[in-house]
C-alpha atoms as a PDB file:
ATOM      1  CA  UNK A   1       3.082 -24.514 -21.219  1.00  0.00           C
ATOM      2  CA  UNK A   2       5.736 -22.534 -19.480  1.00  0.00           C
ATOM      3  CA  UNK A   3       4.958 -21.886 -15.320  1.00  0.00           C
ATOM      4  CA  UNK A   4       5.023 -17.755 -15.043  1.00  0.00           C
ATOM      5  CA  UNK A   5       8.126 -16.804 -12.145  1.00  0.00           C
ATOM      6  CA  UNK A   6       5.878 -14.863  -8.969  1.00  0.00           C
ATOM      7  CA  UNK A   7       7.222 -11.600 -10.236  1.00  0.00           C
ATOM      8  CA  UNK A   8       5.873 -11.994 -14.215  1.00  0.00           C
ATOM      9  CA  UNK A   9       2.267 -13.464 -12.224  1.00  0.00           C
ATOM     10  CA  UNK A  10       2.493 -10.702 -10.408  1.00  0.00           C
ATOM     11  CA  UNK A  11       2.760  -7.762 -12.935  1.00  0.00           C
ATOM     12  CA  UNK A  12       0.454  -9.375 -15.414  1.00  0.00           C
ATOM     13  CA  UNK A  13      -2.338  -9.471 -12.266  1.00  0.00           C
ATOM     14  CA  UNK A  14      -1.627  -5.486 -11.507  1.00  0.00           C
ATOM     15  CA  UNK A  15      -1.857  -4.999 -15.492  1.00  0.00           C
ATOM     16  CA  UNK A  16      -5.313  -6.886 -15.487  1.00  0.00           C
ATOM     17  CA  UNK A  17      -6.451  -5.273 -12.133  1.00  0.00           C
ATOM     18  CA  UNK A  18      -5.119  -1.643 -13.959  1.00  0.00           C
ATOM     19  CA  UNK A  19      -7.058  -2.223 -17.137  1.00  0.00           C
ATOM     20  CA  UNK A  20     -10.428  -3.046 -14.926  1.00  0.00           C
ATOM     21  CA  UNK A  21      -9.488  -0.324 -12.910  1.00  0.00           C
ATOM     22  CA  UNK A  22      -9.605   1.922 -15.845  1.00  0.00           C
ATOM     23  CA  UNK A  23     -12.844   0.090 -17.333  1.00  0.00           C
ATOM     24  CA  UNK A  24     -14.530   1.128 -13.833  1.00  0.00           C
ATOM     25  CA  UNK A  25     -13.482   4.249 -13.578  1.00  0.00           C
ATOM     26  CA  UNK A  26     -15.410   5.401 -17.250  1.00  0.00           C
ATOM     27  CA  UNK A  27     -18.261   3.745 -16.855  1.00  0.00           C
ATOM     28  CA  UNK A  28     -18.155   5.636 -13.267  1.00  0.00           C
ATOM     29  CA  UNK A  29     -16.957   8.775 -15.176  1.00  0.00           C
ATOM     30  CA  UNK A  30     -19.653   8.180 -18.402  1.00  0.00           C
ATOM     31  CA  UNK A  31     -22.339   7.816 -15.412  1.00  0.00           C
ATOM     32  CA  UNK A  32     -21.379  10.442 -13.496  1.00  0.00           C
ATOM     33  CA  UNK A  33     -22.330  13.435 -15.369  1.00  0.00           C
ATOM     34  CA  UNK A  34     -25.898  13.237 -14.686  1.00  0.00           C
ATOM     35  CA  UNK A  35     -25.859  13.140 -10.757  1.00  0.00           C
ATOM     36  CA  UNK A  36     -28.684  10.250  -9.582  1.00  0.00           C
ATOM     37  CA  UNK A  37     -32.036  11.179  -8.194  1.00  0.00           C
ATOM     38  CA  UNK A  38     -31.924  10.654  -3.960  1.00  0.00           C
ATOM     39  CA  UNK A  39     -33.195   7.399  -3.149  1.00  0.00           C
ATOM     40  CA  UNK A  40     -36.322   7.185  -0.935  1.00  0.00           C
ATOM     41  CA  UNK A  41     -34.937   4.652   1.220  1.00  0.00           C
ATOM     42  CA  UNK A  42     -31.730   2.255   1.064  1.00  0.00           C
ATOM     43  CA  UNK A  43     -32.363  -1.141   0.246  1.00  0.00           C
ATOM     44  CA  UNK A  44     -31.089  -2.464   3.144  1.00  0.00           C
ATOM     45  CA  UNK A  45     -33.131  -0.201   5.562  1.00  0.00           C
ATOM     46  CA  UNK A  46     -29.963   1.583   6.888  1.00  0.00           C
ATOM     47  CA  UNK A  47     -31.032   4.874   8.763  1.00  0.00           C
ATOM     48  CA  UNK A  48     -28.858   8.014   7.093  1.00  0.00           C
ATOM     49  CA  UNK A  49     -26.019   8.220   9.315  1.00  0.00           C
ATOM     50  CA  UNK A  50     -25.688   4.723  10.164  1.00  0.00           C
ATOM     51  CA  UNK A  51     -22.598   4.271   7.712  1.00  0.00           C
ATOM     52  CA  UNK A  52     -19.042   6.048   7.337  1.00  0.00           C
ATOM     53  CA  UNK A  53     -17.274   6.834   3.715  1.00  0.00           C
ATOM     54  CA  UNK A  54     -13.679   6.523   3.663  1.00  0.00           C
ATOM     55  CA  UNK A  55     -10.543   7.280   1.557  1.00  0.00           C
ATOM     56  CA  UNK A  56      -8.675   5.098   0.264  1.00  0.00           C
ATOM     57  CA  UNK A  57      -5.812   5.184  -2.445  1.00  0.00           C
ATOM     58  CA  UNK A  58      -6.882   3.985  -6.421  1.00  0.00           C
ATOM     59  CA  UNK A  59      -5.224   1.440  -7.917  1.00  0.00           C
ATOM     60  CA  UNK A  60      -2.951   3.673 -10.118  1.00  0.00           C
ATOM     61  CA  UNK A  61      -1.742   5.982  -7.308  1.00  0.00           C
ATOM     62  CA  UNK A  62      -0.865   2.686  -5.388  1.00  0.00           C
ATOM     63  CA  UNK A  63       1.179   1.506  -8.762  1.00  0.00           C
ATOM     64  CA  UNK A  64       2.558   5.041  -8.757  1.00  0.00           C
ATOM     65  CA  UNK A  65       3.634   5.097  -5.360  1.00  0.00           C
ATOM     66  CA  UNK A  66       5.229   1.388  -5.574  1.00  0.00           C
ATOM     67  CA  UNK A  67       7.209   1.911  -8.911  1.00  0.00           C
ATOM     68  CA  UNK A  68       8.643   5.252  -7.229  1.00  0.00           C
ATOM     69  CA  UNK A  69      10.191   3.704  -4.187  1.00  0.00           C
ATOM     70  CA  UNK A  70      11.129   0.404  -6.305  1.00  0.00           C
ATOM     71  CA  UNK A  71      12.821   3.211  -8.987  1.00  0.00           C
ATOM     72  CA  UNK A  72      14.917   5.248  -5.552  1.00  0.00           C
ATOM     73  CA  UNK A  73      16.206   1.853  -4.950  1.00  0.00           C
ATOM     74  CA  UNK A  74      17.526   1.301  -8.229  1.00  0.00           C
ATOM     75  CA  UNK A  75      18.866   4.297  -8.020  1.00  0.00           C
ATOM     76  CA  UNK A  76      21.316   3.665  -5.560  1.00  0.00           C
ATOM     77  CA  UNK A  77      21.712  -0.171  -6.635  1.00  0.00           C
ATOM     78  CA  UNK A  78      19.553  -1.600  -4.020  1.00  0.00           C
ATOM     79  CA  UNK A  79      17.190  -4.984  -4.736  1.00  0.00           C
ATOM     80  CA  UNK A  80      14.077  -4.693  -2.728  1.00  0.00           C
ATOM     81  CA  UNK A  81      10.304  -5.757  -3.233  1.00  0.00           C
ATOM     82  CA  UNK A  82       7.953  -3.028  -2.350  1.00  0.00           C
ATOM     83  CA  UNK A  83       4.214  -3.327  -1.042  1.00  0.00           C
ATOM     84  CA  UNK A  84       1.200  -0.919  -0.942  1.00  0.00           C
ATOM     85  CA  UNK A  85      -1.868  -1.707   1.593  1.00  0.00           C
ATOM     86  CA  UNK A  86      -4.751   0.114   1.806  1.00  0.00           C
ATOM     87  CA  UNK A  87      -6.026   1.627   5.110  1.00  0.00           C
ATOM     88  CA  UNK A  88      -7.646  -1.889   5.923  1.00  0.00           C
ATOM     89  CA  UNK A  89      -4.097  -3.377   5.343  1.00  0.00           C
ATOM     90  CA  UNK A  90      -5.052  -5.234   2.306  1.00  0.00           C
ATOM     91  CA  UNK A  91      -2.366  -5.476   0.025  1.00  0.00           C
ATOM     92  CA  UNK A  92      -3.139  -2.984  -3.488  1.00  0.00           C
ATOM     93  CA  UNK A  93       0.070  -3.833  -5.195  1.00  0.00           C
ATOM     94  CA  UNK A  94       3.577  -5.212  -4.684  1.00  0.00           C
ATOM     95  CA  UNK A  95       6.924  -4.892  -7.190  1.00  0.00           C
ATOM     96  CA  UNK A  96       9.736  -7.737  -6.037  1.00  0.00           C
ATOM     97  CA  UNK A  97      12.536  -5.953  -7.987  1.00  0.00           C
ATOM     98  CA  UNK A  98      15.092  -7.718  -9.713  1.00  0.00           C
ATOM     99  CA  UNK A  99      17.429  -9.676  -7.654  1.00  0.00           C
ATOM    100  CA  UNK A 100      15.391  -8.811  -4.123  1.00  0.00           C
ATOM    101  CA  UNK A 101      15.718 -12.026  -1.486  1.00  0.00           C
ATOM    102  CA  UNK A 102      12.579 -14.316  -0.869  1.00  0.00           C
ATOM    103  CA  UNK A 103      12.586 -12.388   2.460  1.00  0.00           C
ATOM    104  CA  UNK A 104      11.939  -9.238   1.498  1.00  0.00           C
ATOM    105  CA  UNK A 105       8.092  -9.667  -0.482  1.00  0.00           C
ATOM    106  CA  UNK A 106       6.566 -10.534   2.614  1.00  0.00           C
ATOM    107  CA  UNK A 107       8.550  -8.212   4.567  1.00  0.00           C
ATOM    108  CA  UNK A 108       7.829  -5.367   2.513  1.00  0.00           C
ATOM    109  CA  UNK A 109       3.786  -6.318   3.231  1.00  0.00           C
ATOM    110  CA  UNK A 110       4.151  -6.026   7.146  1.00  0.00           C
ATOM    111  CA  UNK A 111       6.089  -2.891   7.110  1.00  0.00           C
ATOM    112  CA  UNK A 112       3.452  -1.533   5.163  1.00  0.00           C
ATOM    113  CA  UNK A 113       0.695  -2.971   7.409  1.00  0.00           C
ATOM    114  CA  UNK A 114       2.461  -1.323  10.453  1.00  0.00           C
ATOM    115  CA  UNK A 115       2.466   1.822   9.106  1.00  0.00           C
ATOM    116  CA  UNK A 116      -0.787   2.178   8.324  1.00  0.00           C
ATOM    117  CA  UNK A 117      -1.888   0.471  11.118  1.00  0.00           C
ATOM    118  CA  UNK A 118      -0.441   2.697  13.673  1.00  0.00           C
ATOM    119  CA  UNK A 119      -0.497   6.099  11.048  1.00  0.00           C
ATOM    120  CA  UNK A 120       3.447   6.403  11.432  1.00  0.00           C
ATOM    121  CA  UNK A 121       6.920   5.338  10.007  1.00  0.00           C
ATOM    122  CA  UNK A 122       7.511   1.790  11.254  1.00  0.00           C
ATOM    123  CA  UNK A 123      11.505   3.083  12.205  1.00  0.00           C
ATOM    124  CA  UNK A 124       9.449   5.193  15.002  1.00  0.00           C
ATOM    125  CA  UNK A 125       7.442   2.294  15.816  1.00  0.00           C
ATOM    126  CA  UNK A 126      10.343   0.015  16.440  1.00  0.00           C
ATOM    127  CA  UNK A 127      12.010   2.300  19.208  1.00  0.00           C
ATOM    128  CA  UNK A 128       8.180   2.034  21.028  1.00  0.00           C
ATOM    129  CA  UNK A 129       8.992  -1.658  22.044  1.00  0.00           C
ATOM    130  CA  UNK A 130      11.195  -0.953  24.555  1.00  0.00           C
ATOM    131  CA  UNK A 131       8.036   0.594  26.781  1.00  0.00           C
ATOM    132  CA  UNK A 132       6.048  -1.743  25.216  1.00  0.00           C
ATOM    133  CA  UNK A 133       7.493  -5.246  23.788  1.00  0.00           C
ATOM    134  CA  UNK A 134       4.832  -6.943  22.988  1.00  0.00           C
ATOM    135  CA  UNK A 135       3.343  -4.912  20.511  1.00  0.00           C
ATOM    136  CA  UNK A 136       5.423  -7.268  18.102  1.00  0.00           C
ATOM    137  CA  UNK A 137       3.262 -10.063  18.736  1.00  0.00           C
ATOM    138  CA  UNK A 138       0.517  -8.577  17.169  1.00  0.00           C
ATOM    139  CA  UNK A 139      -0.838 -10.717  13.881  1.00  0.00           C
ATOM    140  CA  UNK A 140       0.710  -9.170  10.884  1.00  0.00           C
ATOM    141  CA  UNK A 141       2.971  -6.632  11.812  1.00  0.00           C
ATOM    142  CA  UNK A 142       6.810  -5.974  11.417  1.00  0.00           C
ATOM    143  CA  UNK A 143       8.442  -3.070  13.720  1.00  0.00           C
ATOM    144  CA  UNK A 144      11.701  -2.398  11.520  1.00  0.00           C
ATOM    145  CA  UNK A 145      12.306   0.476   9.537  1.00  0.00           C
ATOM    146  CA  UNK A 146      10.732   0.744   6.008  1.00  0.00           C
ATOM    147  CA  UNK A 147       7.387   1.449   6.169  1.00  0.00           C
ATOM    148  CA  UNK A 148       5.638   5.026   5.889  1.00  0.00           C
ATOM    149  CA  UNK A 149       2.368   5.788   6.143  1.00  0.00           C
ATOM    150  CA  UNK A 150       0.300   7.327   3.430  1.00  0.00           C
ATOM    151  CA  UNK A 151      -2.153  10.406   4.892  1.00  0.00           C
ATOM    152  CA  UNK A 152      -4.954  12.508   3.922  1.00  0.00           C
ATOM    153  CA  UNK A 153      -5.609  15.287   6.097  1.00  0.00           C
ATOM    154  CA  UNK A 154      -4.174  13.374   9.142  1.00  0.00           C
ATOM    155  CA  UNK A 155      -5.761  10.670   8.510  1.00  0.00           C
ATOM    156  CA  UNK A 156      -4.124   7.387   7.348  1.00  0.00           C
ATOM    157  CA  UNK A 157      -5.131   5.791   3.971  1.00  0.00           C
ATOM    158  CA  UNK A 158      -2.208   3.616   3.071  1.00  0.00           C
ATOM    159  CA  UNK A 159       0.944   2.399   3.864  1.00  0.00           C
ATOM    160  CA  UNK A 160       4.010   1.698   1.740  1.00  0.00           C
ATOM    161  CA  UNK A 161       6.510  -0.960   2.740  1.00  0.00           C
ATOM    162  CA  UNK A 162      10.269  -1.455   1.663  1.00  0.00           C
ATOM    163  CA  UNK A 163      12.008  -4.721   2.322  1.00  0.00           C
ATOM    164  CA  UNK A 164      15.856  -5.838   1.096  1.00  0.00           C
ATOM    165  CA  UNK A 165      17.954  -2.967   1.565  1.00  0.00           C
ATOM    166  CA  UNK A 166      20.927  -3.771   3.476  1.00  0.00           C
ATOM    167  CA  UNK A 167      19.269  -1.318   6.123  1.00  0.00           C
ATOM    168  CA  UNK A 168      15.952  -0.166   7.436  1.00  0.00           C
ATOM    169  CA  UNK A 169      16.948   3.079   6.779  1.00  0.00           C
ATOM    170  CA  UNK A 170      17.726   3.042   3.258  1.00  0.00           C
ATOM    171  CA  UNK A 171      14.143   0.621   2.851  1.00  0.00           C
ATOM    172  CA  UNK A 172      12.382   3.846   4.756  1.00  0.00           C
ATOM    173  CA  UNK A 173      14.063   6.707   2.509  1.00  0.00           C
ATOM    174  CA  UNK A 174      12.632   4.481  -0.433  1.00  0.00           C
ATOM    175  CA  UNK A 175       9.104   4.294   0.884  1.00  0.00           C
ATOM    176  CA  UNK A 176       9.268   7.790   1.731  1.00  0.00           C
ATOM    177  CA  UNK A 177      10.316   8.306  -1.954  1.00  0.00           C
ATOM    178  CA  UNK A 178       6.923   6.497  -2.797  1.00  0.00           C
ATOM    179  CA  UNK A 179       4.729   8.576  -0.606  1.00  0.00           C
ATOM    180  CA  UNK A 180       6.895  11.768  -2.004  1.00  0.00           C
ATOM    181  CA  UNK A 181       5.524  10.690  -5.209  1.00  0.00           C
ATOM    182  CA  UNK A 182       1.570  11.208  -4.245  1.00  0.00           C
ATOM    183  CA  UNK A 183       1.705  14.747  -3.354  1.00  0.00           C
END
């Protein structure tokens, strides 16, 4: 049996996670139209107002978002891998384009992370360590241009991550292209 390259694993695993995605999201859609009765208490015992809902980014927006940025850098011959995170920083989906270094995967995930984690682009970030320099020693993060944060009325619900560029500009103007894509 032939061994799958990381980049085939990884597309068949965002095709698989898009076609549950898509299951989910009619059986939530064929449920839906009949809204449910209130229930009398949670199972759990919660008191109302004891959790939070947030936002986060679907599965197909993520994609969206990804293949945008990975297309900007085609367009200007550039090989990068790009990542998606969701407001927790767990990754959604990542693209490793064609000919992007072994570098720039894991890269692209920590730019990402940063942005979201701090709700800004990480090229902003980076110029904060020189009043504060340890901020790169937190777990995770990567203060180098390429990351933008992905925002929903101020608030941050995903980050997008560009690694391989032979700048951290060019890697932020494609993950800007990604967000660009959402609105």
């Amino acid at each position: 049996m032939k061994k799958l390259s990381r980049r085939s694993t990884v597309l068949t695993g965002a095709a698989v996670l898009a076609a549950v995605a898509a299951g989910t999201v009619g059986a939530v859609t064929a449920s839906a139209s009949a809204p449910a009765a209130p229930a009398a208490s949670s199972a759990a015992g919660v008191r109302s107002g004891a959790t939070v809902t947030t936002t986060h980014l679907t599965l197909a927006s993520a994609t969206k978002a990804a293949g945008a940025a990975l297309d900007a850098a085609k367009k200007e011959n550039q090989k990068v891998s790009v990542a998606v995170v969701d407001r927790d920083g767990n990754t959604i989906v990542t693209l490793r384009g064609d000919g992007a270094g072994p570098q720039a995967y894991e890269a692209a995930e920590k730019k990402a992370f940063t942005a979201v984690s701090w709700n800004a682009p990480t090229s902003e970030l980076a110029g904060r360590l020189d009043k504060a320099p340890t901020l790169k020693d937190i777990p995770g993060t990567l203060f180098l241009a390429g990351g933008a944060p992905v925002a929903v009325k101020g608030a941050p619900v995903a980050g997008i991550g560009v690694a391989g560029a032979p700048s951290g500009d060019l890697d932020e103007k494609f993950a800007q292209a990604g967000v660009a894509s959402l609105r």
